[in-house]
N, C-alpha and C. Protein backbone atom coordinates (compact mmCIF):
# COMPACT_ATOMS: atom_id res chain seq x y z
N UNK A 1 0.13 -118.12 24.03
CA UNK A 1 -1.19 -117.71 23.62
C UNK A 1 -1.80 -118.85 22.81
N UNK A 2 -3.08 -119.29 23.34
CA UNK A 2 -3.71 -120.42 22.66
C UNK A 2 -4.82 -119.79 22.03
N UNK A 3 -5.41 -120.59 20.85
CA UNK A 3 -6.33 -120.30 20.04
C UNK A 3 -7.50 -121.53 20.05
N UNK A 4 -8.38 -121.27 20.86
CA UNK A 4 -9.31 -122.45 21.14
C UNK A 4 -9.78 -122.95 19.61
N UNK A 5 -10.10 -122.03 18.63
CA UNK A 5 -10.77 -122.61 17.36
C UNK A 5 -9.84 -122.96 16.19
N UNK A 6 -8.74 -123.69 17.08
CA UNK A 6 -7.50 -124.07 15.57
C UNK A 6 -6.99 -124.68 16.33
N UNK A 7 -6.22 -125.67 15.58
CA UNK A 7 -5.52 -126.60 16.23
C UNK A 7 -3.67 -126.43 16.04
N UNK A 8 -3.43 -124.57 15.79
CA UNK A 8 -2.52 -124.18 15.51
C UNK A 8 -2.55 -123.22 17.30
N UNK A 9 -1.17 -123.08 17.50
CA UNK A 9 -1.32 -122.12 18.75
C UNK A 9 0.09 -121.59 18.49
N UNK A 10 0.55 -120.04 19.25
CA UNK A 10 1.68 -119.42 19.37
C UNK A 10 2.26 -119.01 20.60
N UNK A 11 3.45 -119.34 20.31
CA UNK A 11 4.38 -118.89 21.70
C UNK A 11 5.04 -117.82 21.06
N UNK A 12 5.12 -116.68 22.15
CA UNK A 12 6.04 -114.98 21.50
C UNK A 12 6.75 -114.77 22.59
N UNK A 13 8.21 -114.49 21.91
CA UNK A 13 9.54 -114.44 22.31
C UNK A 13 10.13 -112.62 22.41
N UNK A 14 10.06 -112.27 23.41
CA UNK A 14 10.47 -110.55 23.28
C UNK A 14 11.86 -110.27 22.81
N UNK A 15 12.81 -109.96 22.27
CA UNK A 15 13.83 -109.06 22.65
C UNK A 15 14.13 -107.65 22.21
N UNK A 16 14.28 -107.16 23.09
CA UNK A 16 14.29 -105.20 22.91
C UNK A 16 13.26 -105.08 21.76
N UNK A 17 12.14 -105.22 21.96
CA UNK A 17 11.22 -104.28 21.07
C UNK A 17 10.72 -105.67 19.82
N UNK A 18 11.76 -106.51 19.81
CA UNK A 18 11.31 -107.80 18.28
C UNK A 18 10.46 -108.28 19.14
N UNK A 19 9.70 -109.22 18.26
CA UNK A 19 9.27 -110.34 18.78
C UNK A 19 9.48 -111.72 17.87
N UNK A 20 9.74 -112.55 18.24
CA UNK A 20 9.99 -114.14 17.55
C UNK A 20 8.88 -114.60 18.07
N UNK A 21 8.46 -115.56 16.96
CA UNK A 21 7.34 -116.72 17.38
C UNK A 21 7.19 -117.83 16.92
N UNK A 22 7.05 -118.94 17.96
CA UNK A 22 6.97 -120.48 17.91
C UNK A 22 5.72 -120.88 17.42
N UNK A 23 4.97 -120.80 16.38
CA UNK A 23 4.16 -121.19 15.34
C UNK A 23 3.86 -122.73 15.41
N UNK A 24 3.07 -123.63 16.32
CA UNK A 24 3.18 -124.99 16.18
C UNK A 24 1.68 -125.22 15.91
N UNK A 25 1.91 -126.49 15.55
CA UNK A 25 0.55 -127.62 15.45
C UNK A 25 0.64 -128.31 16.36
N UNK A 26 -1.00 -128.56 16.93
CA UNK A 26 -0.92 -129.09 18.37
C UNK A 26 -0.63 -130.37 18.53
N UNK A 27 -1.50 -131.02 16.86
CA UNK A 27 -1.30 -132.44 16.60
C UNK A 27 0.42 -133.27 16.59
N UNK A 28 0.88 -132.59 15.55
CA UNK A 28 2.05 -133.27 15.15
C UNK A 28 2.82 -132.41 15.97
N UNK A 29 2.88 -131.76 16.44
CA UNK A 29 4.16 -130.46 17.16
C UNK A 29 5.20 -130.25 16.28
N UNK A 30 4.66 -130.46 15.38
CA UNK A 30 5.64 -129.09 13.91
C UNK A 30 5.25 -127.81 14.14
N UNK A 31 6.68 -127.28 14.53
CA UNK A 31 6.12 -125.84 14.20
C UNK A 31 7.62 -124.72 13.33
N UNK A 32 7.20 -123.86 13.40
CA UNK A 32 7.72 -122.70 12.58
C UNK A 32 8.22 -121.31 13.35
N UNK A 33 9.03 -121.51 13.28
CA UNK A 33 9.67 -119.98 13.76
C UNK A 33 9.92 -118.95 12.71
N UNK A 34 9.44 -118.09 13.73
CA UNK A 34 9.57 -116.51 12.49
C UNK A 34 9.75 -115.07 13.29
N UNK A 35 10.62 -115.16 12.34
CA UNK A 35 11.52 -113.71 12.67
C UNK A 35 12.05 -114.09 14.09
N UNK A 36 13.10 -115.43 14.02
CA UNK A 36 13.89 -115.66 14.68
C UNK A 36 15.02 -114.60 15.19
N UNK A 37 14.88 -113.95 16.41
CA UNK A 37 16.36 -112.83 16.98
C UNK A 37 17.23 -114.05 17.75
N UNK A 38 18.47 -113.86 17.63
CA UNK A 38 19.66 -114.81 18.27
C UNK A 38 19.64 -114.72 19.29
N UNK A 39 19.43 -113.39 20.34
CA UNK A 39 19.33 -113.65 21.58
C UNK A 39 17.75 -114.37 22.20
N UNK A 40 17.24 -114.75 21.56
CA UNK A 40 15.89 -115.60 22.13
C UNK A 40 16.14 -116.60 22.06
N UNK A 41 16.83 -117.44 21.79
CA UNK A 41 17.15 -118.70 20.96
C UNK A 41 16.99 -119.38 22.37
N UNK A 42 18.09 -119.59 22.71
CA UNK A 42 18.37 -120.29 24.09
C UNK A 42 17.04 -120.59 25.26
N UNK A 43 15.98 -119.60 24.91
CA UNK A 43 14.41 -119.73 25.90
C UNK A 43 13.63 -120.36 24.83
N UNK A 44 13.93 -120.24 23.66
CA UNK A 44 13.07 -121.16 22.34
C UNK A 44 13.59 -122.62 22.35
N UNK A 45 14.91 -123.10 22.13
CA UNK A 45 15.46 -123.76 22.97
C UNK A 45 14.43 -124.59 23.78
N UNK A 46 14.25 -124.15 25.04
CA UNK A 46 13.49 -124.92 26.59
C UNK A 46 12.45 -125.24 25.76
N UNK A 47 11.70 -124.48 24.81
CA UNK A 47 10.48 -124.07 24.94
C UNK A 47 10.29 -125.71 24.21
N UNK A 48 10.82 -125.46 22.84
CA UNK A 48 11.37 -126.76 22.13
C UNK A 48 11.31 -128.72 22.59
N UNK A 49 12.43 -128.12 23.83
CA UNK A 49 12.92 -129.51 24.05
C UNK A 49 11.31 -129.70 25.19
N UNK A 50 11.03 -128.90 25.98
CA UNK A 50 9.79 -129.20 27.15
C UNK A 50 8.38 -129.62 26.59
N UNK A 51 8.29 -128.87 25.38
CA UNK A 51 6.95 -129.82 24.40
C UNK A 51 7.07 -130.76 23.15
N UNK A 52 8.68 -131.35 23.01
CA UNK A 52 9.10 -132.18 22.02
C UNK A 52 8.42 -131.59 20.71
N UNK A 53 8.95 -130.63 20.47
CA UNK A 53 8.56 -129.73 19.10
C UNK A 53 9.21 -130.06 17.78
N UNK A 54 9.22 -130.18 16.93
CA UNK A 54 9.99 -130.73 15.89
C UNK A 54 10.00 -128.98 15.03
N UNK A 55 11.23 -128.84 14.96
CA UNK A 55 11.44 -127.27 14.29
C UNK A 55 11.26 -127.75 12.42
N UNK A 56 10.11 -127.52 11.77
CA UNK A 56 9.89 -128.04 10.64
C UNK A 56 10.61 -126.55 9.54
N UNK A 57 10.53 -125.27 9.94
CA UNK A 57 10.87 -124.38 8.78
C UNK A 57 11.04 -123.49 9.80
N UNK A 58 12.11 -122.15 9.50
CA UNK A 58 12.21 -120.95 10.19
C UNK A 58 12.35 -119.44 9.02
N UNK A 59 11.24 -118.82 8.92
CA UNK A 59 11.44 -117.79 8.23
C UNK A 59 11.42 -116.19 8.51
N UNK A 60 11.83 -115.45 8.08
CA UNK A 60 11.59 -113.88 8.00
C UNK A 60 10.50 -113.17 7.67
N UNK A 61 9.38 -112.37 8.44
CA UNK A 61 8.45 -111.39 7.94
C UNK A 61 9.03 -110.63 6.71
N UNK A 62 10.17 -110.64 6.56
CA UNK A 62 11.10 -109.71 5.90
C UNK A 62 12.36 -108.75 6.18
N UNK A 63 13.17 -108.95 4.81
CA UNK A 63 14.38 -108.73 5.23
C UNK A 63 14.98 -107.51 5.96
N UNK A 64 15.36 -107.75 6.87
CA UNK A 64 15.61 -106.71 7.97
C UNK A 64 16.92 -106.68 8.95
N UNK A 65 17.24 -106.36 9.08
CA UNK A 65 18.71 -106.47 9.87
C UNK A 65 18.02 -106.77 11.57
N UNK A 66 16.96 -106.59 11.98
CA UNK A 66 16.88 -106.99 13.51
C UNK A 66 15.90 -108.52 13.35
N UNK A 67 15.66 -108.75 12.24
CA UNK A 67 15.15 -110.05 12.02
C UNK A 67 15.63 -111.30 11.32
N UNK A 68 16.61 -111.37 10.69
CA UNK A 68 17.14 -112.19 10.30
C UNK A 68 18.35 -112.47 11.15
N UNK A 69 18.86 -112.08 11.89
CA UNK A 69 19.78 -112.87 12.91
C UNK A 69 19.84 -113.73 13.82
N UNK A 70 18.75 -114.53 13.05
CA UNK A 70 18.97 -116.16 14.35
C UNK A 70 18.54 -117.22 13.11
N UNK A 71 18.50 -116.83 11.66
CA UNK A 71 18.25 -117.77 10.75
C UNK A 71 19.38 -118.75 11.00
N UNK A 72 19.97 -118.33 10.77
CA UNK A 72 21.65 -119.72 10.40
C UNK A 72 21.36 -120.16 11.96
N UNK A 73 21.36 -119.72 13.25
CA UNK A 73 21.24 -120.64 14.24
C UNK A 73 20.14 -121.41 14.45
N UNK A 74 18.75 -121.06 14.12
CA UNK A 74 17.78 -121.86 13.71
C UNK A 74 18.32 -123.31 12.89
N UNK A 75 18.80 -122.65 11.98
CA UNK A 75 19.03 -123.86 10.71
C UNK A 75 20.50 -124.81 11.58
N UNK A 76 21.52 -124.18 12.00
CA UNK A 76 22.25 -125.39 12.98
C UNK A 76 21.96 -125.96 14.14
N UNK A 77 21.05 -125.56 15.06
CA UNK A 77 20.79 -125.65 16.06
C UNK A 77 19.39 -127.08 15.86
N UNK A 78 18.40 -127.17 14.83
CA UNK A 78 17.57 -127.81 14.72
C UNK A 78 17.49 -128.41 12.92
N UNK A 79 18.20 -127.81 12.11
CA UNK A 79 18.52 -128.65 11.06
C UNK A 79 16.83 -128.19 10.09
N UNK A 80 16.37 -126.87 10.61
CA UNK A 80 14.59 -126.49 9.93
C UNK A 80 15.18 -126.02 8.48
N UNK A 81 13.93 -126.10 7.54
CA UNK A 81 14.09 -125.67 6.12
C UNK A 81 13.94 -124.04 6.11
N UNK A 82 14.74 -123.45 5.74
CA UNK A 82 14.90 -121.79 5.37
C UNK A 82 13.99 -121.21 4.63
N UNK A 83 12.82 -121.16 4.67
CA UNK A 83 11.55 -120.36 3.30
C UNK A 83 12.02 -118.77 3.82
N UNK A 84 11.86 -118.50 2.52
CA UNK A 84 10.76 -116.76 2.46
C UNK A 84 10.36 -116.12 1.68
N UNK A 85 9.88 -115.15 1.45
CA UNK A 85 9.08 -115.18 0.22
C UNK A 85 10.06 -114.47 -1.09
N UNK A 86 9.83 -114.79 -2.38
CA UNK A 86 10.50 -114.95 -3.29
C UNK A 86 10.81 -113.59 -3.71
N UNK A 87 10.39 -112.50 -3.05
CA UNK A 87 11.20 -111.10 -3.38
C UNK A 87 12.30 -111.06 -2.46
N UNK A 88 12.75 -111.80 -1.39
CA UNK A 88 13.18 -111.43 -0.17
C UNK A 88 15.37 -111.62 -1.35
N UNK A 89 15.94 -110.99 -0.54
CA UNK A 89 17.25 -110.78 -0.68
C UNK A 89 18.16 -111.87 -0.13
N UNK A 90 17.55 -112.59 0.97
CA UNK A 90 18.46 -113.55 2.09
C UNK A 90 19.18 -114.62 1.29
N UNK A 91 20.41 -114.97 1.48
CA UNK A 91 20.75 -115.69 0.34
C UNK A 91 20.53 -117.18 1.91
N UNK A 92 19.76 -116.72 2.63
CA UNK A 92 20.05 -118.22 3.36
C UNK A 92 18.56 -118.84 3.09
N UNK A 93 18.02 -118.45 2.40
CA UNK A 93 17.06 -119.42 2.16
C UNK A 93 17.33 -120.53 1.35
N UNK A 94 16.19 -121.58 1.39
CA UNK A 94 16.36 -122.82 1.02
C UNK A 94 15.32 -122.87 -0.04
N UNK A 95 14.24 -122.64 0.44
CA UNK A 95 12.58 -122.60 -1.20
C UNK A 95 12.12 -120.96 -0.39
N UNK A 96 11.69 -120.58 -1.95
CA UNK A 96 11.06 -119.65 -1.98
C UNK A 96 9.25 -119.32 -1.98
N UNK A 97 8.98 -118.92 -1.45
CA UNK A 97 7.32 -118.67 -1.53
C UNK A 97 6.90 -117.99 -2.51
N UNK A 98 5.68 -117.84 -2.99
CA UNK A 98 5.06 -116.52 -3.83
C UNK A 98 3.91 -116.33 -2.87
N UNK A 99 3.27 -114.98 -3.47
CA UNK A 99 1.62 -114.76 -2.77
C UNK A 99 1.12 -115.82 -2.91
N UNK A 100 0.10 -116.02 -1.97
CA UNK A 100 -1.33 -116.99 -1.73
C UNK A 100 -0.48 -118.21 -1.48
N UNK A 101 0.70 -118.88 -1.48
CA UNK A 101 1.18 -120.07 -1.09
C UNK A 101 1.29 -120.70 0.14
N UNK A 102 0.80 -121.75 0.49
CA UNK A 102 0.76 -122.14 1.98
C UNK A 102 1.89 -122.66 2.70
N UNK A 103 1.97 -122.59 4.19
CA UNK A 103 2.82 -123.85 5.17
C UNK A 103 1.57 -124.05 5.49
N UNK A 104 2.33 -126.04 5.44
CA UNK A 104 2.05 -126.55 5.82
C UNK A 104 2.54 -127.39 7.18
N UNK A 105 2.01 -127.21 8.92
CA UNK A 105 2.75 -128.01 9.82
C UNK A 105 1.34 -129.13 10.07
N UNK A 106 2.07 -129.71 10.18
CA UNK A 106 0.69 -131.09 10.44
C UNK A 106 -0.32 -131.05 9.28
N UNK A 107 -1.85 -131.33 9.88
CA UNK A 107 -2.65 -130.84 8.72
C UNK A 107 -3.17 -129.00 8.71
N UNK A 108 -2.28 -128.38 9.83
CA UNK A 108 -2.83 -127.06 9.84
C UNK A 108 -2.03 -125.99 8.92
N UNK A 109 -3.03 -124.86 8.05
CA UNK A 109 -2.38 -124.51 6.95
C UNK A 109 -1.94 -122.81 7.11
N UNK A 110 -0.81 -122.28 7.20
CA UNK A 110 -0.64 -121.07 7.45
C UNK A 110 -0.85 -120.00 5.92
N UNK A 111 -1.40 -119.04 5.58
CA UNK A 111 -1.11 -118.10 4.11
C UNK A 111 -0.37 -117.24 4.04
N UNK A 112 0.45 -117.48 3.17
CA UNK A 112 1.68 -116.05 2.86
C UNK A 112 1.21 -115.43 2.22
N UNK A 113 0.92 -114.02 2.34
CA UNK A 113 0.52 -112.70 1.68
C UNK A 113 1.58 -111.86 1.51
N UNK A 114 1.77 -111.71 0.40
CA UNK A 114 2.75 -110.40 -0.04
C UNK A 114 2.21 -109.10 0.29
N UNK A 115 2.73 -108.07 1.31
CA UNK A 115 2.29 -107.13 1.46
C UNK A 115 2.84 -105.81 0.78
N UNK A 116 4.44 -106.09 0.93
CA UNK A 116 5.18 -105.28 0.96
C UNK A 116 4.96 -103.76 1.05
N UNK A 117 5.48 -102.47 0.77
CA UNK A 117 5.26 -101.63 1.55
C UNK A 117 6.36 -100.72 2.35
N UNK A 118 6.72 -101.62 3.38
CA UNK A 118 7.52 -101.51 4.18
C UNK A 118 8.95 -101.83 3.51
N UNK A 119 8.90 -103.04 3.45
CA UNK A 119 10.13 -103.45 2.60
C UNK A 119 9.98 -104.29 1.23
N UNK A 120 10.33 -104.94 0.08
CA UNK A 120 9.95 -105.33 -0.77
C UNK A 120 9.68 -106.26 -0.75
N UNK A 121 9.81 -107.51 0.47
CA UNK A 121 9.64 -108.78 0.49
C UNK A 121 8.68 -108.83 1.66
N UNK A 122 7.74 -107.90 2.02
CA UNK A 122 7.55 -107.89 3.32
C UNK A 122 5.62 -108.69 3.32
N UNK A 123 5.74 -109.62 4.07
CA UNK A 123 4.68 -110.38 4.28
C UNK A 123 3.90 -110.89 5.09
N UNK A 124 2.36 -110.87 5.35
CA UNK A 124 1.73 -111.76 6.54
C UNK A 124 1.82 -113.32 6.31
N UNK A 125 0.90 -113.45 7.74
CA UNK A 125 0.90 -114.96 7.60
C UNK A 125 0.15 -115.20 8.03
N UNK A 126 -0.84 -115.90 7.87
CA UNK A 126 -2.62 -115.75 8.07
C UNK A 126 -2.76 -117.10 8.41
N UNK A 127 -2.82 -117.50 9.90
CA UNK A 127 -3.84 -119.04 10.13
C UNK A 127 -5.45 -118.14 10.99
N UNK A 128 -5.55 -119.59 11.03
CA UNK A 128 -7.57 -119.85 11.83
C UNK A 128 -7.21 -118.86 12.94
N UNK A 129 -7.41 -117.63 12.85
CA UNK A 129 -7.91 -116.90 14.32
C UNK A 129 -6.78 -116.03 14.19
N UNK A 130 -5.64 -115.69 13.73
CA UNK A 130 -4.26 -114.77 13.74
C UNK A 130 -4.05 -114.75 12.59
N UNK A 131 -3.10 -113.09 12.63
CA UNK A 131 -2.57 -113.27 11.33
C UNK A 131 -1.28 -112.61 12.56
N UNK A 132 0.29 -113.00 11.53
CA UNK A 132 1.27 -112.58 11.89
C UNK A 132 1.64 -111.25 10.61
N UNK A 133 1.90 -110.49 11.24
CA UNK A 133 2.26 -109.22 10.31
C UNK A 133 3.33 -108.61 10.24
N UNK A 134 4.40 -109.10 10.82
CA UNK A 134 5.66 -108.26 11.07
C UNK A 134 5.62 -106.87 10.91
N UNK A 135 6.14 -106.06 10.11
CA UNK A 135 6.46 -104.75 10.35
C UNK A 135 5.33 -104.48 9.35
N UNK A 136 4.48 -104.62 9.02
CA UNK A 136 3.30 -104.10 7.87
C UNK A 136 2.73 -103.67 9.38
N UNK A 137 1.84 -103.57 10.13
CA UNK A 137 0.89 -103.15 11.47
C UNK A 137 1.42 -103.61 12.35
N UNK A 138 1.85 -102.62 13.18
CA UNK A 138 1.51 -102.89 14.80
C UNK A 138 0.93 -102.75 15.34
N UNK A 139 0.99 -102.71 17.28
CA UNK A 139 -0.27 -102.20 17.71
C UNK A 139 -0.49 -101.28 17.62
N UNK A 140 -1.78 -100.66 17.32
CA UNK A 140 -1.76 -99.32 17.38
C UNK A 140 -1.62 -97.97 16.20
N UNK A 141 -1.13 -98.72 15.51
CA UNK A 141 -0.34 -98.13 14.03
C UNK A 141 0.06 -99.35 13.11
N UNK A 142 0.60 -98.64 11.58
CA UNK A 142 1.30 -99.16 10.51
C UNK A 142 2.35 -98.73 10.75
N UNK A 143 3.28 -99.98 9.93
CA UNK A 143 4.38 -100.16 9.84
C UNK A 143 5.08 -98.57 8.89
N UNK A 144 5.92 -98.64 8.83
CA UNK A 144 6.50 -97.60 8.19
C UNK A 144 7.06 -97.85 6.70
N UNK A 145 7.51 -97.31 5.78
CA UNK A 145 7.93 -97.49 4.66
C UNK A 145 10.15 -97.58 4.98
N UNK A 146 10.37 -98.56 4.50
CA UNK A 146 12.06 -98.62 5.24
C UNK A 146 12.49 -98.68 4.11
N UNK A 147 12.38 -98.76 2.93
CA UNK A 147 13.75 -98.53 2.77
C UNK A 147 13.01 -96.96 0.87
N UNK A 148 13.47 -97.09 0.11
CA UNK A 148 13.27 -95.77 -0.87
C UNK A 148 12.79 -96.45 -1.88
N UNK A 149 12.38 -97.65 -2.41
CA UNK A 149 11.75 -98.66 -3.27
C UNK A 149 10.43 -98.50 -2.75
N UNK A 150 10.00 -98.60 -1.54
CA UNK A 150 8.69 -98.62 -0.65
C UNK A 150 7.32 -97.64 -1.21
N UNK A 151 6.57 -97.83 -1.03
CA UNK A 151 5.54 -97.42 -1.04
C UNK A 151 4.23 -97.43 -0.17
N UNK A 152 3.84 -96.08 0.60
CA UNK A 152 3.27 -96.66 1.49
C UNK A 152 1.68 -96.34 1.34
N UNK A 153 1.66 -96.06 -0.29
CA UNK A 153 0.03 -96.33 -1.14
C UNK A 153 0.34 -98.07 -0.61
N UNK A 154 1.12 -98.35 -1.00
CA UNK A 154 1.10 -100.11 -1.20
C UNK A 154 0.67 -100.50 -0.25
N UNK A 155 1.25 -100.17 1.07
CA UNK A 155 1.35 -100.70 2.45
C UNK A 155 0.00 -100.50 2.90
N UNK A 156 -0.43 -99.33 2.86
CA UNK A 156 -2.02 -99.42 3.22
C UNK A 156 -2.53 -99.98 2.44
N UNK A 157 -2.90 -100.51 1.05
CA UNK A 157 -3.22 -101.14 0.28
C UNK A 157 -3.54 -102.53 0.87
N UNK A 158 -2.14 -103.22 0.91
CA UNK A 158 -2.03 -104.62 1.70
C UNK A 158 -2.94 -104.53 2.62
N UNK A 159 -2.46 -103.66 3.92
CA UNK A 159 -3.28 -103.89 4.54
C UNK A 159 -4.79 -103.89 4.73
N UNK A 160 -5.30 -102.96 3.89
CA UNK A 160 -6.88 -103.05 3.86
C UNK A 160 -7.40 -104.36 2.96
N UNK A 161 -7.20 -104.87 2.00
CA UNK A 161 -7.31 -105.94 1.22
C UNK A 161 -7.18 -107.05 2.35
N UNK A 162 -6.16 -107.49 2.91
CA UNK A 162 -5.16 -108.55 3.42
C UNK A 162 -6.06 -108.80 5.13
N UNK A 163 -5.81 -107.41 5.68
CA UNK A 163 -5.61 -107.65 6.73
C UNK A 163 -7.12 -107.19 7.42
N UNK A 164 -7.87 -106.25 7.45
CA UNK A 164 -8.50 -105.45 7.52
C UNK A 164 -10.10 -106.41 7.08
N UNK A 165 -9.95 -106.94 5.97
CA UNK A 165 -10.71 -108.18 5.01
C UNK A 165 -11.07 -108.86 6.38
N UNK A 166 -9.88 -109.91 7.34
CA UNK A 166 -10.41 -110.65 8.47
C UNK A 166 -11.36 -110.56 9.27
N UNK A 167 -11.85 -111.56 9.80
CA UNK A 167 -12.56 -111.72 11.00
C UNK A 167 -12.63 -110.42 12.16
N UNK A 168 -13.21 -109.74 12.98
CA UNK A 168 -13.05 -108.98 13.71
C UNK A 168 -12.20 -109.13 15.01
N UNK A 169 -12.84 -110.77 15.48
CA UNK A 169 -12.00 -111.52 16.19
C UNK A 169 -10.60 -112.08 16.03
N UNK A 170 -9.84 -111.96 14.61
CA UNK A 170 -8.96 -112.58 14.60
C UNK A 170 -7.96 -111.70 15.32
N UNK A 171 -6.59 -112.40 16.20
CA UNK A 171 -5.83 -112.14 17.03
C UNK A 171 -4.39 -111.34 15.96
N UNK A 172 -4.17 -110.04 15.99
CA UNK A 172 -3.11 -109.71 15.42
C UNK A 172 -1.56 -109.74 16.07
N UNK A 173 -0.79 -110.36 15.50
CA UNK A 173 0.66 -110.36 16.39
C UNK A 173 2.01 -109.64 15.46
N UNK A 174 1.87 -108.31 15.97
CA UNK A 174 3.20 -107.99 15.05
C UNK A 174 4.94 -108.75 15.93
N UNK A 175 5.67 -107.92 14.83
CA UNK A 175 6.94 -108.22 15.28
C UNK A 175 7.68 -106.86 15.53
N UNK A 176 6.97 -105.74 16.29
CA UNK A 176 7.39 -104.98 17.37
C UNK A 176 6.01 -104.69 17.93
N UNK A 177 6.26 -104.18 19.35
CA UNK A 177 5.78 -103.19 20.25
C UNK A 177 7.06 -102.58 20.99
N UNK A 178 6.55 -101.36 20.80
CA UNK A 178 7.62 -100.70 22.25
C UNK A 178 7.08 -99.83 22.95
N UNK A 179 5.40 -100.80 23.26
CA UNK A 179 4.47 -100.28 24.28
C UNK A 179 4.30 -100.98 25.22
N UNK A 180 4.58 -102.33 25.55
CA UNK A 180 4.80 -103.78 25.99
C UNK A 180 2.98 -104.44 25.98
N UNK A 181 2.71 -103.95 24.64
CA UNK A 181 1.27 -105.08 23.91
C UNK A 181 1.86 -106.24 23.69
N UNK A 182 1.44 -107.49 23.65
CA UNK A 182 1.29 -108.66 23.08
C UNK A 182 1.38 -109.07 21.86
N UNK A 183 -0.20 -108.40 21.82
CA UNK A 183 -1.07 -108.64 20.37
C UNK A 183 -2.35 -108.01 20.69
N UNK A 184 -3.36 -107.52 19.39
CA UNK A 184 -3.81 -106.97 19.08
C UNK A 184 -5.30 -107.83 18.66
N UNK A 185 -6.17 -107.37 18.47
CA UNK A 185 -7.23 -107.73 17.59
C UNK A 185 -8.12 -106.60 16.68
């Protein structure tokens, strides 16, 4: 999926219901994987070596047991820096984020938003034309409240502030459907 008005574009990776996504800059071909699943790896992989991608960071929407299992192969497989955001539990991170803090791949700038809600570390990621939302919205619906810390005053909260705030046009990409959507706007 390309984004004519950014010079950021995304590739989305299915497995059973996740989705992973290849987050690059068109300029430098740094890009970012998030919410890496282990069985995608090997088609991220092709995807990688066929547009000489340089894997600059790989992080988590948040900590989750169907999303954090391709961090450590991310990090051996391409040698990327481990972020996530600084509530998160993962002891495999490398730097931590707070709200409003940017990636940076090339000169294009992605925003970490603390949403949480769902889970306590749980966050978007906002470039020119998309936001990535993991389990805060899917298509169709909000995310759910997972674990008993949660709050899902909060979660709608986030989202109306955060998400809702955007462009009408901007392209939404969670990290499920198990309707076989894409993405959203």
């Amino acid at each position: 999926m390309t984004d004519k008005k950014t010079n950021l574009y995304t590739q989305q990776f299915r497995n059973s219901g996740a989705y992973t996504y290849v987050i690059t800059d068109r300029d430098s071909k740094e890009c970012l994987i998030l919410d890496p699943v282990a069985g995608q790896l090997d088609l991220i992989d092709i995807l990688i070596d066929q547009q000489d991608l340089t894997v600059k960071y790989a992080m988590d929407s948040h900590t989750h047991s169907d999303h954090y299992t391709g961090l450590s192969e991310v990090k051996e497989e391409w040698d990327a820096t481990l972020i996530g955001f600084e509530k998160s539990n993962s002891c495999r991170c490398e730097k931590f984020l707070k709200n409003d803090d940017s990636i940076f791949l090339g000169n294009s700038e992605l925003k970490v938003r603390h949403i949480g809600g769902h889970t306590e570390d749980s966050i978007i990621i906002i470039g020119e034309g998309m936001v990535f939302t993991g389990d805060t919205l899917l298509i169709g619906k909000t995310g759910r409240t997972a674990q008993n810390v949660n709050d899902i005053r909060q979660l709608y909260r986030g989202i109306l502030i955060n998400i809702m705030s955007l462009p009408n046009d901007t392209l939404v990409y969670p990290s499920h459907d198990y309707d076989n959507l894409l993405f959203s706007s």
